[in-house]
PDB file of N, CA and C in Angstrom:
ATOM      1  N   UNK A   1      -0.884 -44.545  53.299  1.00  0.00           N
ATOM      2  CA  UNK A   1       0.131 -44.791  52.302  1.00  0.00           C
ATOM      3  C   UNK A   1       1.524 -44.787  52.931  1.00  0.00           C
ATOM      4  N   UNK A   2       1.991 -43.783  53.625  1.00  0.00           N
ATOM      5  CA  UNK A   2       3.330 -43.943  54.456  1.00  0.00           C
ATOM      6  C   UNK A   2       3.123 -45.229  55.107  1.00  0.00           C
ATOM      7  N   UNK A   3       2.034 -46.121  55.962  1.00  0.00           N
ATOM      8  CA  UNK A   3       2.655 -47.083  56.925  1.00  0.00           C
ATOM      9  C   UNK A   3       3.019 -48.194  55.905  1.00  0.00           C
ATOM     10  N   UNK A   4       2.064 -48.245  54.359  1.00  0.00           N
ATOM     11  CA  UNK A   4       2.590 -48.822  53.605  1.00  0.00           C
ATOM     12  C   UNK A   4       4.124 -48.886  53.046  1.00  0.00           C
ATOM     13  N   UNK A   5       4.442 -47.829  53.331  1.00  0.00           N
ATOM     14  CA  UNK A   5       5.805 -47.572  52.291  1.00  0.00           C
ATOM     15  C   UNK A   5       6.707 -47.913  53.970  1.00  0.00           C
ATOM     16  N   UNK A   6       5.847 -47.636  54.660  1.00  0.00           N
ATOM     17  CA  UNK A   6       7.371 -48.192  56.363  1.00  0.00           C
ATOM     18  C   UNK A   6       7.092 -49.240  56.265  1.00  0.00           C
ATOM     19  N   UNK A   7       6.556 -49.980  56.355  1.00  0.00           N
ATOM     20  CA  UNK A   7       6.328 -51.571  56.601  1.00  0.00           C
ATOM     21  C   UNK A   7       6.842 -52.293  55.592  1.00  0.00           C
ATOM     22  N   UNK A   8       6.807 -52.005  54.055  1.00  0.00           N
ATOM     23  CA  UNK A   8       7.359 -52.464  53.305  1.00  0.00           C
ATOM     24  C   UNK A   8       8.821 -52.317  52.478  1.00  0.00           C
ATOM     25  N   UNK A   9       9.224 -51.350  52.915  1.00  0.00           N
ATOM     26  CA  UNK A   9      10.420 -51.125  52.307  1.00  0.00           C
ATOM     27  C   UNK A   9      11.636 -50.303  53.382  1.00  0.00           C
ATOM     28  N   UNK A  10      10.945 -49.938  54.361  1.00  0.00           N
ATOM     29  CA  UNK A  10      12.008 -49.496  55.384  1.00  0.00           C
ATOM     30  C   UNK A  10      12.408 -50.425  56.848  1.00  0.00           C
ATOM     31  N   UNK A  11      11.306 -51.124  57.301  1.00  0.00           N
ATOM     32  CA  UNK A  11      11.390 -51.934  58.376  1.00  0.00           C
ATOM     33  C   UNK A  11      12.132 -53.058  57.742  1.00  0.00           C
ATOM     34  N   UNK A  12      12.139 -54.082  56.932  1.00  0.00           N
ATOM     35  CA  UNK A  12      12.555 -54.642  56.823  1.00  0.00           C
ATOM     36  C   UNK A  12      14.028 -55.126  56.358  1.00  0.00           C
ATOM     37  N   UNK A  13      14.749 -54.162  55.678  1.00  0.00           N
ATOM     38  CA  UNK A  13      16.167 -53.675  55.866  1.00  0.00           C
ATOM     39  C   UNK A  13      16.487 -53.368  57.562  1.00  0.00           C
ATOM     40  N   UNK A  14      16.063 -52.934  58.223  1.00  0.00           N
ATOM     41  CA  UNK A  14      16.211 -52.271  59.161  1.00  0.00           C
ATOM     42  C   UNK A  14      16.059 -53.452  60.406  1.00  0.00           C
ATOM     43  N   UNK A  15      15.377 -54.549  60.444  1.00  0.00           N
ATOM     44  CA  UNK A  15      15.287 -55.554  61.185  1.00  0.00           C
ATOM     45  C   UNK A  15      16.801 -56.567  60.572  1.00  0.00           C
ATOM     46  N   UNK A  16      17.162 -56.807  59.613  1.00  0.00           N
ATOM     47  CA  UNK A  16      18.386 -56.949  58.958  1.00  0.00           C
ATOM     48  C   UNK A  16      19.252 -56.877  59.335  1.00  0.00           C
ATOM     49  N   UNK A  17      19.708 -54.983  58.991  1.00  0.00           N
ATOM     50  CA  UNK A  17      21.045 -54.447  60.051  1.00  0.00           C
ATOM     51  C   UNK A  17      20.626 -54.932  61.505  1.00  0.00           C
ATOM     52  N   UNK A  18      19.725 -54.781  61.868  1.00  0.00           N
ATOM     53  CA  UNK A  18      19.810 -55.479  63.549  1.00  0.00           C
ATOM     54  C   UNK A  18      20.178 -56.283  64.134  1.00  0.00           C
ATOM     55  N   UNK A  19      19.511 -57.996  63.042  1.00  0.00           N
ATOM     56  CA  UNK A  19      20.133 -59.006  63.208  1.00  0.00           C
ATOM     57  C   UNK A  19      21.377 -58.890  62.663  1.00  0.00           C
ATOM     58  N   UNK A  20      22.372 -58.289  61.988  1.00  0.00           N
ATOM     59  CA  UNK A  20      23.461 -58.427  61.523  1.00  0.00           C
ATOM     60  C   UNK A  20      24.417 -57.889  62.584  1.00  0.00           C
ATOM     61  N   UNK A  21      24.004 -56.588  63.262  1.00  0.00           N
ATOM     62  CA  UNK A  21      24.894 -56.733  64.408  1.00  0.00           C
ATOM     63  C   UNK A  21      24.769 -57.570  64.881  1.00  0.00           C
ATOM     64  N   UNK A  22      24.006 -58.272  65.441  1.00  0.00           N
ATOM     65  CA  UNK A  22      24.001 -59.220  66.413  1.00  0.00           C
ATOM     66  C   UNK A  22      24.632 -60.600  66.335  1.00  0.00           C
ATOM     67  N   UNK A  23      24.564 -60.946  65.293  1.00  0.00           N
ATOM     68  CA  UNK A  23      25.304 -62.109  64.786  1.00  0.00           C
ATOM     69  C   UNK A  23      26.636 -61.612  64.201  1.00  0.00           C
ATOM     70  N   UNK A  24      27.595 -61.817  65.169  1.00  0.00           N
ATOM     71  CA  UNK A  24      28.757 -61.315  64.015  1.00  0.00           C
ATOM     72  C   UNK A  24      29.406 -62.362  63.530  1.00  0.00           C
ATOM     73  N   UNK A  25      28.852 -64.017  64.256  1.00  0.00           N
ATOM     74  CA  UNK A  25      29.489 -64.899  63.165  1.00  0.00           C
ATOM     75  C   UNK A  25      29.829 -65.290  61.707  1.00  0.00           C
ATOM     76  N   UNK A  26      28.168 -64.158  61.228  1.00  0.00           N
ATOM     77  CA  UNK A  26      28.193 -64.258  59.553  1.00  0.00           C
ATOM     78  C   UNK A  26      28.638 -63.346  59.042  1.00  0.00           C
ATOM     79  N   UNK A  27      28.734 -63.498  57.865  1.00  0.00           N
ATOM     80  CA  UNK A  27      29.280 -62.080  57.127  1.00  0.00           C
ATOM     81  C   UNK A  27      28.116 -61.555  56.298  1.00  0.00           C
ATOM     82  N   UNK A  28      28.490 -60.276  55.797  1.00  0.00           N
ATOM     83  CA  UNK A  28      27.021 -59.484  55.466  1.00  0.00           C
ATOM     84  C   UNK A  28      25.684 -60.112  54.283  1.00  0.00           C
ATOM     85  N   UNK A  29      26.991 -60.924  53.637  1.00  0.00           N
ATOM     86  CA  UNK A  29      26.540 -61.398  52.575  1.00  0.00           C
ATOM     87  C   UNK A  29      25.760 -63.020  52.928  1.00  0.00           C
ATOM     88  N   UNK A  30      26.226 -63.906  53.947  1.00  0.00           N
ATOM     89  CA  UNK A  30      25.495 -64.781  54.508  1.00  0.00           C
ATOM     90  C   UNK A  30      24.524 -64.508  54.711  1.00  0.00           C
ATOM     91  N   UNK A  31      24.298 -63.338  55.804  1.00  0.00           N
ATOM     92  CA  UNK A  31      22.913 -63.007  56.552  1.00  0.00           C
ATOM     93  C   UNK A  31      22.155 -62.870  55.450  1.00  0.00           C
ATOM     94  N   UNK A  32      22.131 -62.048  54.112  1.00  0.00           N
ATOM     95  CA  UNK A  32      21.140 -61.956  53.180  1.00  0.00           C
ATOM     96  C   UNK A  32      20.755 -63.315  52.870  1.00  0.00           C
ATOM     97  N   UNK A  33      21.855 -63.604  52.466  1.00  0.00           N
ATOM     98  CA  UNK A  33      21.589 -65.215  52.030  1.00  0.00           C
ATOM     99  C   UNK A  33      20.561 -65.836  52.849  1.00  0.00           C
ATOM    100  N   UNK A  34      20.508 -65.831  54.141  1.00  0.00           N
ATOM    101  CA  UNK A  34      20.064 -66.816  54.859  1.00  0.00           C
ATOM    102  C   UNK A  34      18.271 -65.895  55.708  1.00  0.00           C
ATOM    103  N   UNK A  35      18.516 -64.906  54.870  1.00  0.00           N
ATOM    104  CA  UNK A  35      17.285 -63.543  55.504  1.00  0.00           C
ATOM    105  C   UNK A  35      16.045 -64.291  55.371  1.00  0.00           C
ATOM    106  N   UNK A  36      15.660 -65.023  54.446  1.00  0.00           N
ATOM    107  CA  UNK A  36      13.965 -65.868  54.034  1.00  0.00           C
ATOM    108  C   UNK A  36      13.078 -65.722  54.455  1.00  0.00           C
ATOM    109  N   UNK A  37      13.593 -66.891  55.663  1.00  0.00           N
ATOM    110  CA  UNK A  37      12.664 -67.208  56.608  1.00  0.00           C
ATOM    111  C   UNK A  37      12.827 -66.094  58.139  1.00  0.00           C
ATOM    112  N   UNK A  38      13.469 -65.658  58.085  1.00  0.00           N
ATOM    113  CA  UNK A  38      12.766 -64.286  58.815  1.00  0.00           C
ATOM    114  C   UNK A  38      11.993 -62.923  58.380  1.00  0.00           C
ATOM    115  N   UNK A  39      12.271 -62.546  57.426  1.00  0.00           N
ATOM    116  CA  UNK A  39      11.386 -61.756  56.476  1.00  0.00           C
ATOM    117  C   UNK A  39      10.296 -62.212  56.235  1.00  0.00           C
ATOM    118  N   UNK A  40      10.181 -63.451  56.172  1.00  0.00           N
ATOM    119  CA  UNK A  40       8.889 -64.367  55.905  1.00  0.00           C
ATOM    120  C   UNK A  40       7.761 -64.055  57.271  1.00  0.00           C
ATOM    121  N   UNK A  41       8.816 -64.523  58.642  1.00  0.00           N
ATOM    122  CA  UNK A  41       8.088 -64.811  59.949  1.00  0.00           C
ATOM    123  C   UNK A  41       7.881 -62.449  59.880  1.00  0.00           C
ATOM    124  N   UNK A  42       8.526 -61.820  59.682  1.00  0.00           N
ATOM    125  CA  UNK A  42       8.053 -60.740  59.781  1.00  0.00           C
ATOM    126  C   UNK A  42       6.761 -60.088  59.210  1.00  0.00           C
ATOM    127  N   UNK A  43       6.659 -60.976  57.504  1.00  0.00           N
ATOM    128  CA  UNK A  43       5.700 -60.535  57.150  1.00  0.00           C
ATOM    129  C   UNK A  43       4.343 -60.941  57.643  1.00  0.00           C
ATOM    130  N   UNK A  44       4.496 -62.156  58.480  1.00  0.00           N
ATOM    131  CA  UNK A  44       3.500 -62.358  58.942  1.00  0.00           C
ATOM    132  C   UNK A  44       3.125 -61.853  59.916  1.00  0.00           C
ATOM    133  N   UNK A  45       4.352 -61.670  61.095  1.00  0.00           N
ATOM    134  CA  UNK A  45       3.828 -61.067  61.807  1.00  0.00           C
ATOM    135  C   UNK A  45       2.867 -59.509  61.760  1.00  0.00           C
ATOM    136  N   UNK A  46       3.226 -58.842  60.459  1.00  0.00           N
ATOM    137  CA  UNK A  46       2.891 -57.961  60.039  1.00  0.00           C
ATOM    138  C   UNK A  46       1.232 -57.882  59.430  1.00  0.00           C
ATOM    139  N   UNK A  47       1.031 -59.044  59.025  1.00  0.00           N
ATOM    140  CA  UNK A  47      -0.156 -59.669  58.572  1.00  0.00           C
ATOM    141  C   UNK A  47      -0.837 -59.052  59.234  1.00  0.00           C
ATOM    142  N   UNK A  48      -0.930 -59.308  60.617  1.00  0.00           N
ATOM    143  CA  UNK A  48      -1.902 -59.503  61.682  1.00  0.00           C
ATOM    144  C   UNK A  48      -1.924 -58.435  61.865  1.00  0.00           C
ATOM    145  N   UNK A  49      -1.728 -57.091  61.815  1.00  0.00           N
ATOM    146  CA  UNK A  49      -2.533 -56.003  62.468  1.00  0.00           C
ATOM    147  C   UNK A  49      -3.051 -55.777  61.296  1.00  0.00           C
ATOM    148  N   UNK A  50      -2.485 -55.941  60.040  1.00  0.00           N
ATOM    149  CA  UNK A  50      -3.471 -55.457  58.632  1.00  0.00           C
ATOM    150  C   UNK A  50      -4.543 -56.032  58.503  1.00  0.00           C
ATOM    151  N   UNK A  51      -4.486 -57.605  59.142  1.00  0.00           N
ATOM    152  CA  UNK A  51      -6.185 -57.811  58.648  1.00  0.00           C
ATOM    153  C   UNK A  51      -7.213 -57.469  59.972  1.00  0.00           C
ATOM    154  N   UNK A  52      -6.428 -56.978  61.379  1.00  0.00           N
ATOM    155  CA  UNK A  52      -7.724 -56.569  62.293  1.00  0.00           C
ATOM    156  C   UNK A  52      -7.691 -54.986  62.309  1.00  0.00           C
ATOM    157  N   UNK A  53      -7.143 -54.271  61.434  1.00  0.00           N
ATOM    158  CA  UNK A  53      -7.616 -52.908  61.093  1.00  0.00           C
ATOM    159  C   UNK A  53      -8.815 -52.999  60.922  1.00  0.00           C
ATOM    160  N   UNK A  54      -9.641 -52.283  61.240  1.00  0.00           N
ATOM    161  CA  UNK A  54     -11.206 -52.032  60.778  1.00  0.00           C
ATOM    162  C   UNK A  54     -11.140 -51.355  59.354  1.00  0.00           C
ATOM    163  N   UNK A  55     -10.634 -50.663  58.924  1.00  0.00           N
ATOM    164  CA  UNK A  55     -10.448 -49.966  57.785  1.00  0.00           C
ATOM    165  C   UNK A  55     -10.461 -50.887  56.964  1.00  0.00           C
ATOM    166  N   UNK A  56      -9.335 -51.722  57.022  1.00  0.00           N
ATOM    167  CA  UNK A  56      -8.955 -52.930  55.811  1.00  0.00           C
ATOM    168  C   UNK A  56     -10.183 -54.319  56.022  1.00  0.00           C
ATOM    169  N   UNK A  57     -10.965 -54.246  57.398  1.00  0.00           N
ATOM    170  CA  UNK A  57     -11.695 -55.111  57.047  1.00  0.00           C
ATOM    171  C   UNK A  57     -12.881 -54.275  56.224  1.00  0.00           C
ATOM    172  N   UNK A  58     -13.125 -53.166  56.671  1.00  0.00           N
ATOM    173  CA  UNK A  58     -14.352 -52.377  55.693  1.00  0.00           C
ATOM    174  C   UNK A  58     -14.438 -52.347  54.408  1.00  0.00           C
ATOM    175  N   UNK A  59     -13.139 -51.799  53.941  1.00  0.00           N
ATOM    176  CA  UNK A  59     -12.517 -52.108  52.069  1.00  0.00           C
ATOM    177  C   UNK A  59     -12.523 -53.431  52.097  1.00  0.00           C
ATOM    178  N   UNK A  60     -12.171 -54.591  52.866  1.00  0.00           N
ATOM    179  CA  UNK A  60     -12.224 -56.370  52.095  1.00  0.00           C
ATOM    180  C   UNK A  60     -13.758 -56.630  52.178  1.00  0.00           C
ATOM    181  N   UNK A  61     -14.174 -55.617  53.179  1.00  0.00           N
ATOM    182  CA  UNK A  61     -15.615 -56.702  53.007  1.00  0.00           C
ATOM    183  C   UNK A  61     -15.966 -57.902  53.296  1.00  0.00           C
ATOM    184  N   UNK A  62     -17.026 -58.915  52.245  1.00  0.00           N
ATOM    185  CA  UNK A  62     -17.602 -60.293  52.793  1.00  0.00           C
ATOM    186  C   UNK A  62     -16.408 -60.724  52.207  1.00  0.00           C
ATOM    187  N   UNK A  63     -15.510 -60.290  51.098  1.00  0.00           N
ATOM    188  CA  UNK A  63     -14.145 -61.490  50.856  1.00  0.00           C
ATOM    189  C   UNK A  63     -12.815 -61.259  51.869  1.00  0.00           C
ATOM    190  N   UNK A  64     -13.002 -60.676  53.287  1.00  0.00           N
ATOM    191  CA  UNK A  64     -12.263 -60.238  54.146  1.00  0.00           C
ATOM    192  C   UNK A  64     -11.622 -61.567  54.438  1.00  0.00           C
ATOM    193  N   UNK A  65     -12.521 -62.234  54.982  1.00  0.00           N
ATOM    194  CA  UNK A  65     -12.115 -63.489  55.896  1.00  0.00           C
ATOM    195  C   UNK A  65     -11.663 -64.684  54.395  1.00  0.00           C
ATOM    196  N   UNK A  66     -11.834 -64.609  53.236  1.00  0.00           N
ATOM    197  CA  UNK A  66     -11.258 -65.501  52.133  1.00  0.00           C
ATOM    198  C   UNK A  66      -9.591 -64.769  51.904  1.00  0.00           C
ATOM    199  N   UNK A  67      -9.848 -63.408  51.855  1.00  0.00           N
ATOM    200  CA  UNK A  67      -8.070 -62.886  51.473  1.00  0.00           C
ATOM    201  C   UNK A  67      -7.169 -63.044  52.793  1.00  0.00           C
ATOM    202  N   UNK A  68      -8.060 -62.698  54.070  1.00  0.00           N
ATOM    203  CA  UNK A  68      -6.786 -63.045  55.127  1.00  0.00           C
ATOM    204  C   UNK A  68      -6.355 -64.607  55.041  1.00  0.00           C
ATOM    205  N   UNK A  69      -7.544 -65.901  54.721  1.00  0.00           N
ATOM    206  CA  UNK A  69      -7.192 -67.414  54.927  1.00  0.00           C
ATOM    207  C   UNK A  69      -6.225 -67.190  53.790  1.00  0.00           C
ATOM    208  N   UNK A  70      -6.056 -66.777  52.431  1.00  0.00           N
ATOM    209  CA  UNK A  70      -5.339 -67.496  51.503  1.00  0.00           C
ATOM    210  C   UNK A  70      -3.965 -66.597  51.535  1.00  0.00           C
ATOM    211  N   UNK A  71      -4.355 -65.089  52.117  1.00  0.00           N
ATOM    212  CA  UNK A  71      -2.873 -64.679  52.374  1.00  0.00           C
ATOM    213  C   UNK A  71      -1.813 -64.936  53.300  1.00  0.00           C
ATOM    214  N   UNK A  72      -3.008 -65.500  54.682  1.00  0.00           N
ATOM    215  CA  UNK A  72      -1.797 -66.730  55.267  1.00  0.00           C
ATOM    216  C   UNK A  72      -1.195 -68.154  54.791  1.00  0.00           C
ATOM    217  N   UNK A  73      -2.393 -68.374  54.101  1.00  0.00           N
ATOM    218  CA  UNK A  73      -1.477 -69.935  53.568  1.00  0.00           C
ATOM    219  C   UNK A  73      -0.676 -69.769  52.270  1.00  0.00           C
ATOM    220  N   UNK A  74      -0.805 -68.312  51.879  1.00  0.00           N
ATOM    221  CA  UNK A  74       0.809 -68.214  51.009  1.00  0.00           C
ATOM    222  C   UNK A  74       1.660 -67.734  51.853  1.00  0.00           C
ATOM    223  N   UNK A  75       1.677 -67.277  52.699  1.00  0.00           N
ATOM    224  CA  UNK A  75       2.729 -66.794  54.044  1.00  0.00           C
ATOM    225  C   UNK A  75       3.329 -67.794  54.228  1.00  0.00           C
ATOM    226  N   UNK A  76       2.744 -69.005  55.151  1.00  0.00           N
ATOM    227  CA  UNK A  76       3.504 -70.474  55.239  1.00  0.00           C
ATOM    228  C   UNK A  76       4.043 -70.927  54.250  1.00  0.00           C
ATOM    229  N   UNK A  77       3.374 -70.764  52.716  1.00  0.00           N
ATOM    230  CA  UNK A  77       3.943 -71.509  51.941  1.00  0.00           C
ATOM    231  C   UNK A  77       5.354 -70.863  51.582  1.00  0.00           C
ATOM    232  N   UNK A  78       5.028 -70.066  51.739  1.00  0.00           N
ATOM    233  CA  UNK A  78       6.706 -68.669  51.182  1.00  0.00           C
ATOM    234  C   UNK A  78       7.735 -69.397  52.687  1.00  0.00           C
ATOM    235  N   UNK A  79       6.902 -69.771  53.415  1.00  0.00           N
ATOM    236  CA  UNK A  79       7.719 -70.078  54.789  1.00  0.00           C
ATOM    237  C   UNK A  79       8.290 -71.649  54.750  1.00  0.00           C
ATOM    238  N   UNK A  80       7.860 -72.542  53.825  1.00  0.00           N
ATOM    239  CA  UNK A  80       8.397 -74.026  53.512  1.00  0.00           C
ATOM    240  C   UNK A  80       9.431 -73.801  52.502  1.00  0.00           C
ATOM    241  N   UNK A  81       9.164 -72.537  51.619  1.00  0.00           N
ATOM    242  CA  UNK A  81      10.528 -72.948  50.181  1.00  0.00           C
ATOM    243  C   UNK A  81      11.657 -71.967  50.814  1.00  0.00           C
ATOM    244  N   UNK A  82      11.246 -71.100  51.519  1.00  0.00           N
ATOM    245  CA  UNK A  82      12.384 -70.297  52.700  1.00  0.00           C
ATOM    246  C   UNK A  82      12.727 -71.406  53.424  1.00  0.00           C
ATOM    247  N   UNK A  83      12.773 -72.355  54.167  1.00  0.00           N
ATOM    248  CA  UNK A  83      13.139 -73.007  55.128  1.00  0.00           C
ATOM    249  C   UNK A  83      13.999 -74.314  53.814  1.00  0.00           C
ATOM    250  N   UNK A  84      13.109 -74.451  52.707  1.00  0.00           N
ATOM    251  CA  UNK A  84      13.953 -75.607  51.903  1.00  0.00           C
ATOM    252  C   UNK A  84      14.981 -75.008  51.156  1.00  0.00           C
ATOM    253  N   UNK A  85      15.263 -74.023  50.747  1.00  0.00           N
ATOM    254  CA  UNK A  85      16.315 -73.216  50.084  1.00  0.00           C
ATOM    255  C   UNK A  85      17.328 -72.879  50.792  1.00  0.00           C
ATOM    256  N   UNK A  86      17.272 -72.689  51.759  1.00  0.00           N
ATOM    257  CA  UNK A  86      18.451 -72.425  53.337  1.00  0.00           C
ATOM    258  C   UNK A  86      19.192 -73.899  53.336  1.00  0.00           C
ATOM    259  N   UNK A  87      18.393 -74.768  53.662  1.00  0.00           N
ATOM    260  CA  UNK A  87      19.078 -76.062  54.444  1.00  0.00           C
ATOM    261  C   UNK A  87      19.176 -76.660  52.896  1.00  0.00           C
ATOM    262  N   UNK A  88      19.352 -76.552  51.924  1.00  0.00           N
ATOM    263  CA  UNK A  88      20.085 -77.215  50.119  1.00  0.00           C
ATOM    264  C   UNK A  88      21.144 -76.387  50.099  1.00  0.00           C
ATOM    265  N   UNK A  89      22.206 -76.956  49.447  1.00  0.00           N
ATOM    266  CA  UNK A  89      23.239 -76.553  48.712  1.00  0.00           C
ATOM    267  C   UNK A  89      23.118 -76.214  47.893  1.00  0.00           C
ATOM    268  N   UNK A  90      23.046 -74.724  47.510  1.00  0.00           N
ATOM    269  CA  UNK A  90      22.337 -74.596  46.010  1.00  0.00           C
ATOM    270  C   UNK A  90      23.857 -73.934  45.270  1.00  0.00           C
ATOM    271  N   UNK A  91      23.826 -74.081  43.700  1.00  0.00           N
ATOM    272  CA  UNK A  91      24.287 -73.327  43.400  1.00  0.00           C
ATOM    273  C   UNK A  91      24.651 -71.844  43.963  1.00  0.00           C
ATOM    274  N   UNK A  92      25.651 -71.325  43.088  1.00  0.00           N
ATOM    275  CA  UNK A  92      26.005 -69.884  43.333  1.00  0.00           C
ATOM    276  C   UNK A  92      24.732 -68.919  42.668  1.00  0.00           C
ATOM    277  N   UNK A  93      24.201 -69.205  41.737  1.00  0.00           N
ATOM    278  CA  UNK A  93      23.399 -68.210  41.292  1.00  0.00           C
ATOM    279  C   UNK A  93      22.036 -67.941  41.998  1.00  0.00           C
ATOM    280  N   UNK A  94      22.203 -69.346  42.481  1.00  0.00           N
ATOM    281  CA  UNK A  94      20.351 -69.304  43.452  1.00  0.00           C
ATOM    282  C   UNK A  94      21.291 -69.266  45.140  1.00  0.00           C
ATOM    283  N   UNK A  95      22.140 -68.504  45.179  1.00  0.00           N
ATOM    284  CA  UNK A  95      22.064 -68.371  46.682  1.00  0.00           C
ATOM    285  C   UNK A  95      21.359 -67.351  47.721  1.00  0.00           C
ATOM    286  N   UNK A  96      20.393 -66.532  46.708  1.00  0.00           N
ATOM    287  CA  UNK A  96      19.516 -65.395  47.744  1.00  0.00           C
ATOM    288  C   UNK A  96      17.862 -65.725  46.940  1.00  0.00           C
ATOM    289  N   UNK A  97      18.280 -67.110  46.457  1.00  0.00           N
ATOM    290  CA  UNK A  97      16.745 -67.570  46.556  1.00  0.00           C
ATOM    291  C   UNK A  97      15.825 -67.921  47.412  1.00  0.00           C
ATOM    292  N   UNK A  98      15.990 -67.844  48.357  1.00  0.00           N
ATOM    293  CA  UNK A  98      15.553 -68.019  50.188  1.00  0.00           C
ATOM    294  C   UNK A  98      15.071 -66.334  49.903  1.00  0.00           C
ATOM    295  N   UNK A  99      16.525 -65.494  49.950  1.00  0.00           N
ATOM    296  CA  UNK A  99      15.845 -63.771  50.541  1.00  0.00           C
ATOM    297  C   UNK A  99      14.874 -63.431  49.548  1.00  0.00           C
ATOM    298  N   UNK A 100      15.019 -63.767  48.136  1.00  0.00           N
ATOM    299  CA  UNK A 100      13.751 -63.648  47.364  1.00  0.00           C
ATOM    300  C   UNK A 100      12.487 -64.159  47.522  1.00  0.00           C
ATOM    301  N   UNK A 101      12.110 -65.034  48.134  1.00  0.00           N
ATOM    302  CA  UNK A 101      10.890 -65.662  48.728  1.00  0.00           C
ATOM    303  C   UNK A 101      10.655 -64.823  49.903  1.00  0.00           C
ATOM    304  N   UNK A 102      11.438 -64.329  50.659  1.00  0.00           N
ATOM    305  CA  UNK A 102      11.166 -63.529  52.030  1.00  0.00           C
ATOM    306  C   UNK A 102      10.539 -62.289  51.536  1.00  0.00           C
ATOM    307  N   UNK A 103      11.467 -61.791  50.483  1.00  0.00           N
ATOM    308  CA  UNK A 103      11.215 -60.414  49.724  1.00  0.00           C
ATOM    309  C   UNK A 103       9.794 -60.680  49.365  1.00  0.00           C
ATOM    310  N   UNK A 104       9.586 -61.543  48.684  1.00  0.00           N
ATOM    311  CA  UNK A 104       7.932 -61.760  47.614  1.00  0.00           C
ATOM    312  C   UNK A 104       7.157 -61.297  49.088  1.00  0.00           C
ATOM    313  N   UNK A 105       7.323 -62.885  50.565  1.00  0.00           N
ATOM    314  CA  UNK A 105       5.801 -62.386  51.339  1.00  0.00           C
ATOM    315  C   UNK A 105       5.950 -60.962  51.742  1.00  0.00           C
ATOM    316  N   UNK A 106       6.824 -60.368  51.569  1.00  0.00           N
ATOM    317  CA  UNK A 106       6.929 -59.149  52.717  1.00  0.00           C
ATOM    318  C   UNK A 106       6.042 -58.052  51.786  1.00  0.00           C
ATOM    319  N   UNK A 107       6.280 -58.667  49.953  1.00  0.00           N
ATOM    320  CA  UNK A 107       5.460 -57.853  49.290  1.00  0.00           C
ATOM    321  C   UNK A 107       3.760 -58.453  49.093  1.00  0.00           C
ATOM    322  N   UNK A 108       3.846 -59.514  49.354  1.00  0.00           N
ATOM    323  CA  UNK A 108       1.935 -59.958  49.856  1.00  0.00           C
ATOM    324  C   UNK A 108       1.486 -58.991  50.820  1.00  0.00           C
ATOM    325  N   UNK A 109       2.385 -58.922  51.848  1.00  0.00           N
ATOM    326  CA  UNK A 109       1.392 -57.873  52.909  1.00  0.00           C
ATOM    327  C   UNK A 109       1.053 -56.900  52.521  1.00  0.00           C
ATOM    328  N   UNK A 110       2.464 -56.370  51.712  1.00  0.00           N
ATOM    329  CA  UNK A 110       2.157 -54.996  51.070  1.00  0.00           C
ATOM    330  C   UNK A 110       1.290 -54.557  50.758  1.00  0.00           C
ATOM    331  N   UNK A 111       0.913 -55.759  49.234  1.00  0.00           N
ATOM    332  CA  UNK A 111      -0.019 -55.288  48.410  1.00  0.00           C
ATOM    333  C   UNK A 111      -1.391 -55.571  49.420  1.00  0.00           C
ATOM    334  N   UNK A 112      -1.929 -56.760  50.519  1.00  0.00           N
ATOM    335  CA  UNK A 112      -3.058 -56.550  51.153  1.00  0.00           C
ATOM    336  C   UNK A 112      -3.262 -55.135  51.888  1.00  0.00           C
ATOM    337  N   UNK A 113      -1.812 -54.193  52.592  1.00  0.00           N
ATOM    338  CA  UNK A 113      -1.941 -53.029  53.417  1.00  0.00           C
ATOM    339  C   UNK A 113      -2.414 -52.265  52.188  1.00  0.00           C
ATOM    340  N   UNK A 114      -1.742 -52.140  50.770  1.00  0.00           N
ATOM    341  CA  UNK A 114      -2.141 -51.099  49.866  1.00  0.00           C
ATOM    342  C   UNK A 114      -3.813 -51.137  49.240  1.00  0.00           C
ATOM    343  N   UNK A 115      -4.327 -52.325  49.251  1.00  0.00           N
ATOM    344  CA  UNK A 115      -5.756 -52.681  48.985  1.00  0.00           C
ATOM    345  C   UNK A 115      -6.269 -52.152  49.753  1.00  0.00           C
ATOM    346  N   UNK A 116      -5.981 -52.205  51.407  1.00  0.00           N
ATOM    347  CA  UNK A 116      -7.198 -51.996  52.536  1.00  0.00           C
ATOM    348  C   UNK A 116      -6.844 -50.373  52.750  1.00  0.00           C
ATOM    349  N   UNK A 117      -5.771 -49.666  52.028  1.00  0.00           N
ATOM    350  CA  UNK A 117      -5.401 -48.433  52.899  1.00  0.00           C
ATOM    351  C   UNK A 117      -5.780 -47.613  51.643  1.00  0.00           C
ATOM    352  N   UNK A 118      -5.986 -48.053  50.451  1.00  0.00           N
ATOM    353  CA  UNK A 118      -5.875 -46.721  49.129  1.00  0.00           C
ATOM    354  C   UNK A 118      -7.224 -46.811  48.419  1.00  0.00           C
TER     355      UNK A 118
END
């Protein structure tokens, strides 16, 4: 339950401030703006040790290998409307509609780490 609650709600702020030092061309409020598609590429990267846990393959079982295929191809897909929401001019009200799609996959992994871990 803790690596759940680090992986999902503390690492990923925390990879954030990182890139935000690092870029000091943007301002704080850009970088969110523009967070998506890296939150996205994190959650995936994150993917991958949750589905070769033995634990989480024991709890998925024979639908192991159906929830890892369809929880990656909503990963990518969270990773096409992150990449199309960045490069549009959107309104002011949809301008952290990118970090909200990043936010959603980062909560797919979640909920697969909270299935295979509780």
């Amino acid at each position: 339950m803790l690596t759940f609650l680090l992986v999902t709600f503390l690492v990923p702020p925390l990879i954030l401030a990182a890139d935000y030092v690092q870029k000091t061309e943007l301002s704080l409020k850009e970088l969110i703006q523009k967070a998506g598609p890296d939150l996205r590429s994190l959650s995936l990267g994150a993917s991958v040790p949750a589905f070769l846990d033995p634990h989480v393959r024991t709890v998925l079982g024979g639908e192991g290998p159906a929830v890892e295929l369809i929880g990656i191809l909503v990963l990518f897909i969270f990773r096409g409307a992150c990449i199309r929401l960045n490069r549009q001019h959107l309104p002011t009200r949809y301008a952290y509609a990118g970090t909200v799609v990043g936010i959603a996959s980062v909560f797919v992994v979640g909920v697969i780490m909270l299935l295979g871990y509780v």
